[in-house]
C-alpha atoms as a PDB file:
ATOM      1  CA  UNK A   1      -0.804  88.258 -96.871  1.00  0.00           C
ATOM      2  CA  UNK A   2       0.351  86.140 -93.583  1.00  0.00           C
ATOM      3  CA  UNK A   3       2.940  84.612 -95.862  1.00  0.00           C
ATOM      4  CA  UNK A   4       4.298  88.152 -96.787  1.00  0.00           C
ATOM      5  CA  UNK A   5       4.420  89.351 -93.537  1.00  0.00           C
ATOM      6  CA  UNK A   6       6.420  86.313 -92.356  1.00  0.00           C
ATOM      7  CA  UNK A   7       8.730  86.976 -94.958  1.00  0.00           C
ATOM      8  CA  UNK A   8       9.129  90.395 -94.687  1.00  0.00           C
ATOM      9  CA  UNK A   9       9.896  89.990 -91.149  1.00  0.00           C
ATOM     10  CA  UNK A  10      12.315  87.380 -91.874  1.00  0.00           C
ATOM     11  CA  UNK A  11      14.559  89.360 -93.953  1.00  0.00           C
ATOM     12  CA  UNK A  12      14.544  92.497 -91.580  1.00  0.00           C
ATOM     13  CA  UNK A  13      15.617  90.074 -88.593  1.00  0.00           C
ATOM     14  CA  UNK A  14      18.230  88.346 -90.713  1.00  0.00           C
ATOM     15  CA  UNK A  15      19.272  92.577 -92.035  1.00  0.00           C
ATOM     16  CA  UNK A  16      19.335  93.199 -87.792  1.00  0.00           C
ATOM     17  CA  UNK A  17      21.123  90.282 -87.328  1.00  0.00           C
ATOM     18  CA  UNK A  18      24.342  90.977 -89.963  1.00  0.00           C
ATOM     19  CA  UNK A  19      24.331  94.359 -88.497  1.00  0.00           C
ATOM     20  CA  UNK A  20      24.523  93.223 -85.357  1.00  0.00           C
ATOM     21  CA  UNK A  21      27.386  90.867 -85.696  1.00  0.00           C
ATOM     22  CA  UNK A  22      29.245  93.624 -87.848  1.00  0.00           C
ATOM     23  CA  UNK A  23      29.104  96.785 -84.915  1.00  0.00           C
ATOM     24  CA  UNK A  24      29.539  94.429 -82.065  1.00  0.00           C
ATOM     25  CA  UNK A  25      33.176  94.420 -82.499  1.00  0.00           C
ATOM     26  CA  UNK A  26      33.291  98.018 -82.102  1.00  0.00           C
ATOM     27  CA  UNK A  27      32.782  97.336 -78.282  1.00  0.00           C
ATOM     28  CA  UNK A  28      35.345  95.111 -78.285  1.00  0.00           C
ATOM     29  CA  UNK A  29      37.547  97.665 -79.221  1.00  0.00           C
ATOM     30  CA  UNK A  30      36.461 100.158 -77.314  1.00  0.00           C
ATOM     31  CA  UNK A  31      36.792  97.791 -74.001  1.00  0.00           C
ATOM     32  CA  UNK A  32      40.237  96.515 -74.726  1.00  0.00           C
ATOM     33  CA  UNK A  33      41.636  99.934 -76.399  1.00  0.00           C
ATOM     34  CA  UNK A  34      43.278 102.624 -75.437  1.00  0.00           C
ATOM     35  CA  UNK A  35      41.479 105.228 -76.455  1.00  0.00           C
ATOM     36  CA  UNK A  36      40.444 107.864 -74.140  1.00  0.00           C
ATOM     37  CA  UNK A  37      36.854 108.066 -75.655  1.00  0.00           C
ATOM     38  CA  UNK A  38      36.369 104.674 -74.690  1.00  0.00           C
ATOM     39  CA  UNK A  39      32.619 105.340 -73.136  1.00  0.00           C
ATOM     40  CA  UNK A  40      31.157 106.541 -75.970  1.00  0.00           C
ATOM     41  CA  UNK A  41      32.493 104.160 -78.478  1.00  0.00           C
ATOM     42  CA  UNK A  42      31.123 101.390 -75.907  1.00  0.00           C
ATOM     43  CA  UNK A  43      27.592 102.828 -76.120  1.00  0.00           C
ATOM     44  CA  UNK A  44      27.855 103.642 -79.684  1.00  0.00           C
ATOM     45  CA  UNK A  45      28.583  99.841 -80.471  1.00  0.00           C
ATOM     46  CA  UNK A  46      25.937  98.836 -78.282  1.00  0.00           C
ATOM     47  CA  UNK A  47      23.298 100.897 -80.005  1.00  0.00           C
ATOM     48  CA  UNK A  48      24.382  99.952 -83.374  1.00  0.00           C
ATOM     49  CA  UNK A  49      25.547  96.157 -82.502  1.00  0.00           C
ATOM     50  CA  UNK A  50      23.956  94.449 -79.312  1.00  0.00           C
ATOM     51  CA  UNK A  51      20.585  96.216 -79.883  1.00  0.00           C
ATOM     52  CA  UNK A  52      19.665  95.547 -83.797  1.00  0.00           C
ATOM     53  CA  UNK A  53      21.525  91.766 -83.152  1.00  0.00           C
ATOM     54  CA  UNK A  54      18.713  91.519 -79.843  1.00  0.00           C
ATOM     55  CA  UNK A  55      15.879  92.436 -82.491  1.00  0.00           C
ATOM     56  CA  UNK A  56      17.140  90.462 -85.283  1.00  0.00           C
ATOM     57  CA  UNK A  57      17.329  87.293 -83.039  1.00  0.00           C
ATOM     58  CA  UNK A  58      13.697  87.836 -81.490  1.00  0.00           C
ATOM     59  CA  UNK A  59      12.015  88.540 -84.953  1.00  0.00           C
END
């Protein structure tokens, strides 16, 4: 059951992780853009790109 778990946890972190590194450009953009919505793209990359790649890392 411990072995499971492990796993399980394994392949969510690793599922964070390639999320992580795919929305994290997004803030990127938004920093170095020109769009005028720049704020919210900046904290929608960071909830879908910094936070899941934090989680991923730590599990």
């Amino acid at each position: 059951m411990q072995i499971l778990k492990y796993q399980i946890g394994k392949i969510v972190g690793i599922l964070l992780s390639i999320m992580g590194a795919v929305f994290t450009p997004v803030i990127l953009a938004g920093i170095f853009g020109d769009d005028p919505e720049s704020s919210s793209i900046i904290l929608g990359g960071f909830a879908l790109g910094v936070v899941p790649l934090i989680t991923g890392l730590l599990l």
